[in-house]
PDB file of N, CA and C in Angstrom:
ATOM      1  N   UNK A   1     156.134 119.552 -21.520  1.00  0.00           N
ATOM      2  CA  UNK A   1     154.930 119.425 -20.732  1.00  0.00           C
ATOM      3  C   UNK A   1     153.708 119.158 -21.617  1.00  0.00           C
ATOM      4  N   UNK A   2     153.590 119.934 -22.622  1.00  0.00           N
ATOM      5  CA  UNK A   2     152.400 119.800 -23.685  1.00  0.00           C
ATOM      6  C   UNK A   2     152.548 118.417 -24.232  1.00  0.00           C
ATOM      7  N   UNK A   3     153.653 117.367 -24.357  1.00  0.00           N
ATOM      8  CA  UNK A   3     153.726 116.556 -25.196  1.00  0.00           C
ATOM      9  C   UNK A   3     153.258 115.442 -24.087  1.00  0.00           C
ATOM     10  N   UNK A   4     153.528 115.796 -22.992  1.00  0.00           N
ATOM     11  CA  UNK A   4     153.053 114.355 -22.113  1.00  0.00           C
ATOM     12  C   UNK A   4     151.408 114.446 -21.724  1.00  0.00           C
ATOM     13  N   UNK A   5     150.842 115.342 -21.550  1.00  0.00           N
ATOM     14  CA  UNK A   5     149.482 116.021 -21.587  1.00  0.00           C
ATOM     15  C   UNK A   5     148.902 115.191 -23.671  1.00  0.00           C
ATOM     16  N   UNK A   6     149.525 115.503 -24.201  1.00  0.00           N
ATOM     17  CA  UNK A   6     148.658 114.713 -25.858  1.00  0.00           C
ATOM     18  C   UNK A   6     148.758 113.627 -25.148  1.00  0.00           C
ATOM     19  N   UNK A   7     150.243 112.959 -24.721  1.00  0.00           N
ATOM     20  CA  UNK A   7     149.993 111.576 -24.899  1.00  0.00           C
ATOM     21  C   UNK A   7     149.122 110.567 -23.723  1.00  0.00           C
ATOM     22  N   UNK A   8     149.015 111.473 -23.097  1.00  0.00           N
ATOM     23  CA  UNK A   8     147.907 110.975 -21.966  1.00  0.00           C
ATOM     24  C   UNK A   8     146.389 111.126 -22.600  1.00  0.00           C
ATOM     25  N   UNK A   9     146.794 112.221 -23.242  1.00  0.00           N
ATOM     26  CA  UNK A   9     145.182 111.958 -24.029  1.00  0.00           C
ATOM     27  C   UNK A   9     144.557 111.070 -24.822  1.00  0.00           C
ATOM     28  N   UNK A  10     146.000 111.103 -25.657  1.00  0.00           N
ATOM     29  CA  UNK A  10     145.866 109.616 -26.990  1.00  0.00           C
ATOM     30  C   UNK A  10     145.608 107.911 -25.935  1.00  0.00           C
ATOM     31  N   UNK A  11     146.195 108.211 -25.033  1.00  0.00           N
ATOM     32  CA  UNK A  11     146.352 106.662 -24.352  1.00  0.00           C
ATOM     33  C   UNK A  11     144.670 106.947 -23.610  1.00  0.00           C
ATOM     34  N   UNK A  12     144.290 107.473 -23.388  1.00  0.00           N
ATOM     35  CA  UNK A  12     142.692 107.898 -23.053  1.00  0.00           C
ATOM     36  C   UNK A  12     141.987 107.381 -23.979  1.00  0.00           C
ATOM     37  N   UNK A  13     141.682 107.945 -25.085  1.00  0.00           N
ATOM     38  CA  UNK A  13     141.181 107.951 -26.405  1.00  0.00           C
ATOM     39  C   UNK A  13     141.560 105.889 -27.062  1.00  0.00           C
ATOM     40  N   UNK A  14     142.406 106.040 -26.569  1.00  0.00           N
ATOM     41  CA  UNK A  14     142.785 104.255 -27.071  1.00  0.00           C
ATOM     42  C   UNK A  14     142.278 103.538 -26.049  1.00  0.00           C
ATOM     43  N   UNK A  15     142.074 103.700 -25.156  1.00  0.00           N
ATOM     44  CA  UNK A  15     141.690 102.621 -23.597  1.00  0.00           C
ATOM     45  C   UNK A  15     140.325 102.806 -23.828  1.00  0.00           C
ATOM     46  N   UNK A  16     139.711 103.952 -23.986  1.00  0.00           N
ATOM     47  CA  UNK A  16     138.433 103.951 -24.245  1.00  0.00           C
ATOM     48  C   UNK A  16     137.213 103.390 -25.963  1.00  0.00           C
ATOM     49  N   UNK A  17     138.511 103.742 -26.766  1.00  0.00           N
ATOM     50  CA  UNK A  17     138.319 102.858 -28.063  1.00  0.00           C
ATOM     51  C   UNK A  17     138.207 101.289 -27.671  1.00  0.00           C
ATOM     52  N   UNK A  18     139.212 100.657 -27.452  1.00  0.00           N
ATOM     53  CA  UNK A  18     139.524  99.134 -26.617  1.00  0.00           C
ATOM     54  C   UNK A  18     138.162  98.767 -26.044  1.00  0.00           C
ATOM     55  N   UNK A  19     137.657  99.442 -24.881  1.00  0.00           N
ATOM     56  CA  UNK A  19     136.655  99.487 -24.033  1.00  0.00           C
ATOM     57  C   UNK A  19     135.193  99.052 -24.920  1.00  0.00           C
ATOM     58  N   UNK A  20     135.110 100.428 -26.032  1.00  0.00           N
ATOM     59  CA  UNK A  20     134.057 100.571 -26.861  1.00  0.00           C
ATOM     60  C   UNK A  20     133.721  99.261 -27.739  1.00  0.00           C
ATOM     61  N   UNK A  21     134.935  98.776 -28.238  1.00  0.00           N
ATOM     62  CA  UNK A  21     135.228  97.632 -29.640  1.00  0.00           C
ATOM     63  C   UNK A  21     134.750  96.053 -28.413  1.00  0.00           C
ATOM     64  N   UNK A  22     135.446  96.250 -27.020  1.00  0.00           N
ATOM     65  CA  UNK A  22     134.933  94.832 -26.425  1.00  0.00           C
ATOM     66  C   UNK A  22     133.674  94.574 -25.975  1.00  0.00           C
ATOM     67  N   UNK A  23     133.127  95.972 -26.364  1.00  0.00           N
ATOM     68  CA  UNK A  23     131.507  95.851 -25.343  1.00  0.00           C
ATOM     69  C   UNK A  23     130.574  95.741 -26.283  1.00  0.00           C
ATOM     70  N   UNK A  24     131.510  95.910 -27.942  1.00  0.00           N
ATOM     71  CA  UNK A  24     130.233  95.616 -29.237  1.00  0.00           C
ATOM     72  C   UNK A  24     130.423  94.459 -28.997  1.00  0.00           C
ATOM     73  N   UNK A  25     131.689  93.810 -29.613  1.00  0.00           N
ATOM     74  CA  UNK A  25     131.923  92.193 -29.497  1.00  0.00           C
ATOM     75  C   UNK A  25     131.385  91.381 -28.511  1.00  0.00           C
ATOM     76  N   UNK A  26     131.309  91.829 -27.483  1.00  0.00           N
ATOM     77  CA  UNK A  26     130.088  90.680 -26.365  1.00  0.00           C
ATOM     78  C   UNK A  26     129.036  90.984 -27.212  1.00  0.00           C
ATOM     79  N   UNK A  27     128.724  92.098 -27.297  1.00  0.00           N
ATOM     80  CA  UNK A  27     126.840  92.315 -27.389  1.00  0.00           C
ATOM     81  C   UNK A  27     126.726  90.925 -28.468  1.00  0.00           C
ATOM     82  N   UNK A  28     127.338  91.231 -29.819  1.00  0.00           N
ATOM     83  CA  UNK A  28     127.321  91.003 -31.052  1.00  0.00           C
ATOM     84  C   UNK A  28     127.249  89.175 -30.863  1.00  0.00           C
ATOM     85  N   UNK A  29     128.640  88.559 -30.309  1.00  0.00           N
ATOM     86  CA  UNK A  29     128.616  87.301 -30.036  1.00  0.00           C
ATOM     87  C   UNK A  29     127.150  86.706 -29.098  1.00  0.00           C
ATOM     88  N   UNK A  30     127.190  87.800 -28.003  1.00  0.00           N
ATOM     89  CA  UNK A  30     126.064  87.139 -26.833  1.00  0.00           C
ATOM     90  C   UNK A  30     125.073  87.080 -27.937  1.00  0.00           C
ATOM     91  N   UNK A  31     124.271  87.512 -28.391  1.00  0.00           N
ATOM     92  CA  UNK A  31     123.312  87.869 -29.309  1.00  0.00           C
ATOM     93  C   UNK A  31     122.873  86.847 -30.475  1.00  0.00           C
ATOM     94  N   UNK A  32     124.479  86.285 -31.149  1.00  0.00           N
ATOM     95  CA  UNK A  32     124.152  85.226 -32.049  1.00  0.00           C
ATOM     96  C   UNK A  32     124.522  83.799 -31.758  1.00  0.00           C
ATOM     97  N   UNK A  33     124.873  83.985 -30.571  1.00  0.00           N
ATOM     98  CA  UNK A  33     125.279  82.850 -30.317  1.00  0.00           C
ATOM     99  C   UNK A  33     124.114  81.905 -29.372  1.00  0.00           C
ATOM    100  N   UNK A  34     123.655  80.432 -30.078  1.00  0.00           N
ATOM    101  CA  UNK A  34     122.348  79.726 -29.571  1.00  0.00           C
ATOM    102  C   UNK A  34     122.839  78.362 -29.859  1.00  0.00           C
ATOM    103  N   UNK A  35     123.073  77.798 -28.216  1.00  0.00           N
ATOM    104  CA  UNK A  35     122.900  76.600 -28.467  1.00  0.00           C
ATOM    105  C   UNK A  35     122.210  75.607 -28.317  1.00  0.00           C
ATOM    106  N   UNK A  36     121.290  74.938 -29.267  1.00  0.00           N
ATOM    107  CA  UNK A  36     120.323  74.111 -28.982  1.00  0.00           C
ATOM    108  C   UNK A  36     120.312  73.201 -28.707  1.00  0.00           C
ATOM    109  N   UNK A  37     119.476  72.646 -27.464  1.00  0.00           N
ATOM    110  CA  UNK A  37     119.638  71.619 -26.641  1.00  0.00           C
ATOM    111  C   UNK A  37     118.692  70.969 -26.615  1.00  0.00           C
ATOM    112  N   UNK A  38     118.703  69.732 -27.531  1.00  0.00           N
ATOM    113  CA  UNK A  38     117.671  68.785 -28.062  1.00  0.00           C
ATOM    114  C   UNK A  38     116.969  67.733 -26.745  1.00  0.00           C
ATOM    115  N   UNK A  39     115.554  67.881 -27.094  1.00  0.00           N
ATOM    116  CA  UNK A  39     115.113  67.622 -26.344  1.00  0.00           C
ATOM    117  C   UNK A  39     114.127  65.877 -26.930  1.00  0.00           C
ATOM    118  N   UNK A  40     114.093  65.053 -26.181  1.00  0.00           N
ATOM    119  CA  UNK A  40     113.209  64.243 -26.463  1.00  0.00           C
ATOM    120  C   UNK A  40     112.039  64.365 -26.782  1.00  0.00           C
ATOM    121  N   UNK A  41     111.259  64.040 -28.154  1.00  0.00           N
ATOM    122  CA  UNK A  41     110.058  64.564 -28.382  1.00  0.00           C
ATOM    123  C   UNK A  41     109.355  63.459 -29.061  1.00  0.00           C
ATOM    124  N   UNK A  42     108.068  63.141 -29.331  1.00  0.00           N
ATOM    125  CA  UNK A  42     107.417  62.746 -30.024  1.00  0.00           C
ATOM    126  C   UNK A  42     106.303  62.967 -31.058  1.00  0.00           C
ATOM    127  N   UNK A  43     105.986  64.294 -31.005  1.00  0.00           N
ATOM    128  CA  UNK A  43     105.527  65.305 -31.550  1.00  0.00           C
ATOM    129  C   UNK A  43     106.046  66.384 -31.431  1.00  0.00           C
ATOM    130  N   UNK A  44     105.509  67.541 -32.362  1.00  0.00           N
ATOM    131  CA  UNK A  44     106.117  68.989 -32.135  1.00  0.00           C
ATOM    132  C   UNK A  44     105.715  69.643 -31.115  1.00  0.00           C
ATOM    133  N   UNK A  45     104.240  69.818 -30.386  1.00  0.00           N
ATOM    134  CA  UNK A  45     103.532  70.141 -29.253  1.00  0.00           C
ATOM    135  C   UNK A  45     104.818  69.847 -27.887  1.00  0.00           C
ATOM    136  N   UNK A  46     105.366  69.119 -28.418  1.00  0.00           N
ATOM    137  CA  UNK A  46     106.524  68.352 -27.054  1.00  0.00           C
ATOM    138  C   UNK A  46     107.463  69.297 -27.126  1.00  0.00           C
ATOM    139  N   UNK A  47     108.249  69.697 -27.888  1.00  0.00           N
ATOM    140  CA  UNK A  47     109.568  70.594 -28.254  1.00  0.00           C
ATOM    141  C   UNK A  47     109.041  72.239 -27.393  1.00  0.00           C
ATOM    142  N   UNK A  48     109.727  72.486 -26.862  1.00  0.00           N
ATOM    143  CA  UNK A  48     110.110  73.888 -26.381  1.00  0.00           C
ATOM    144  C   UNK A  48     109.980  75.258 -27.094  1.00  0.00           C
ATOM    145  N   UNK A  49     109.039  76.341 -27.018  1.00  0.00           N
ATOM    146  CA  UNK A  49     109.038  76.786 -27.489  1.00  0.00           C
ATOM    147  C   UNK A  49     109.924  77.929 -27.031  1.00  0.00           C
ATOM    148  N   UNK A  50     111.291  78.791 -28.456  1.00  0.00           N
ATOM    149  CA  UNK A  50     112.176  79.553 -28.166  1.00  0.00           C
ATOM    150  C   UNK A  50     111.904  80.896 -28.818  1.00  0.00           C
ATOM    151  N   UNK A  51     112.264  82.220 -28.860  1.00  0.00           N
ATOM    152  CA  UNK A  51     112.397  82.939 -29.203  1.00  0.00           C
ATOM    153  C   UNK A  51     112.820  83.304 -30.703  1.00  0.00           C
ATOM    154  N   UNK A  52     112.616  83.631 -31.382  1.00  0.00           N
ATOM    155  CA  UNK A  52     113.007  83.860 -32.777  1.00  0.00           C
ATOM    156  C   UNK A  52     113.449  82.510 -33.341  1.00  0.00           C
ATOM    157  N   UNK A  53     113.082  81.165 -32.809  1.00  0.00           N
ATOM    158  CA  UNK A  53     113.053  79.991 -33.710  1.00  0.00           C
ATOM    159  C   UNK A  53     112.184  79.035 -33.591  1.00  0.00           C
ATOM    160  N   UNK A  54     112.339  78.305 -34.911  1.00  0.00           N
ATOM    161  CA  UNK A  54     111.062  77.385 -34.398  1.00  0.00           C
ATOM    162  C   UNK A  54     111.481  75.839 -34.613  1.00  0.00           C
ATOM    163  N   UNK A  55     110.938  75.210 -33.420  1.00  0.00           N
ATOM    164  CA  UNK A  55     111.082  73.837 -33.220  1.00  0.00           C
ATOM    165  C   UNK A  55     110.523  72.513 -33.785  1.00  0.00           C
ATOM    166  N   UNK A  56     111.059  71.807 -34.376  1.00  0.00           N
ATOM    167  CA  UNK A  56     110.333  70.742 -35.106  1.00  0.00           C
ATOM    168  C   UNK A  56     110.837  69.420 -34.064  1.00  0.00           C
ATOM    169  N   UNK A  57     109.813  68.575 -34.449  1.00  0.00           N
ATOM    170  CA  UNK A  57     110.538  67.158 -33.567  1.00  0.00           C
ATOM    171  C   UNK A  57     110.867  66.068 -34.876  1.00  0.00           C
ATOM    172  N   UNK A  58     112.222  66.151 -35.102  1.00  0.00           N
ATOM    173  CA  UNK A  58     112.637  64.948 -36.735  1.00  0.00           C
ATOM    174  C   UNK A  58     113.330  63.569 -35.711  1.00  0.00           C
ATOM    175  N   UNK A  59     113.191  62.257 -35.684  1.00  0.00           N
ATOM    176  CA  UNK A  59     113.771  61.360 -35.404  1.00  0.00           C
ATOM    177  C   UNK A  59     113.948  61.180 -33.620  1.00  0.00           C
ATOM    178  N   UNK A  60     112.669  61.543 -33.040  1.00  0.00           N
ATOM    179  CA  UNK A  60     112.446  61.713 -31.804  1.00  0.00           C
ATOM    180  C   UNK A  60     113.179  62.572 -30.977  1.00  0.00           C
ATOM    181  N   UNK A  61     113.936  63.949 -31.276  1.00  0.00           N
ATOM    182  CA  UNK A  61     114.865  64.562 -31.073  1.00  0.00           C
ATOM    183  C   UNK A  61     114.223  66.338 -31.817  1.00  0.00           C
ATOM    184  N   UNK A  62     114.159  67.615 -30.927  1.00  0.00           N
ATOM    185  CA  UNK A  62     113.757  68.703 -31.183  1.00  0.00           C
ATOM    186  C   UNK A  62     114.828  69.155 -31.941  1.00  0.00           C
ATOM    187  N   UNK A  63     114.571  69.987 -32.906  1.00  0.00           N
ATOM    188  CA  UNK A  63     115.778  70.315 -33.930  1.00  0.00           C
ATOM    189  C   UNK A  63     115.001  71.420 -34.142  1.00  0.00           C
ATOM    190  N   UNK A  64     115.905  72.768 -33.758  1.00  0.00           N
ATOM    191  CA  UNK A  64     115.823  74.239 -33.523  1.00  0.00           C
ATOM    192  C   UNK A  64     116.231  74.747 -34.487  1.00  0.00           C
ATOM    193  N   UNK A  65     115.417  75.527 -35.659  1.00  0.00           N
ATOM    194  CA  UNK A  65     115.969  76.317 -37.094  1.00  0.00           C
ATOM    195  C   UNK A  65     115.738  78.058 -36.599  1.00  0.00           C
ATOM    196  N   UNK A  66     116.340  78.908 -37.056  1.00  0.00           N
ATOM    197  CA  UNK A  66     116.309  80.148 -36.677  1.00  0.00           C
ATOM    198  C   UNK A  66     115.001  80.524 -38.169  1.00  0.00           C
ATOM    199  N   UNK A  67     113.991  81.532 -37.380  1.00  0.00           N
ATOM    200  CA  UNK A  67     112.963  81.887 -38.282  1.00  0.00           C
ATOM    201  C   UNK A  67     113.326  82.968 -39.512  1.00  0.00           C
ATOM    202  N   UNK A  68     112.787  83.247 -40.434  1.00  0.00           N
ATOM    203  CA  UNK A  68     112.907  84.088 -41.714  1.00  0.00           C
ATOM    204  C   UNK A  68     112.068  85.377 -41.516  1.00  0.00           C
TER     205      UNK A  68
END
């Protein structure tokens, strides 16, 4: 009886580990993952301004660098 009681615990303890490890991995991916979607520009004033990067306009096309 005691041994099926651990192992329900351990399989607890692992489903909830599992749980813990997939909900960093979204955060972590959602977080770095940016895809920039070039925009027609002719100046920089034209380009979109984003969050933690900054937009230049090179070859009539916005080109998104992540800031320092």
């Amino acid at each position: 009886m005691q041994r099926a009681k651990n192992m329900a615990e351990t399989l607890k303890f692992v489903y909830v580990l599992i749980l813990f490890i997939s909900i960093l991995f979204v955060v972590i991916v959602c977080d770095s993952s940016y895809i920039p979607i070039s925009h027609p520009c002719t100046t920089v004033k034209d380009c979109p301004e984003v969050k933690n990067y900054k937009s230049r306009c090179l070859k009539g096309l916005c080109i998104s660098g992540r800031l320092r």
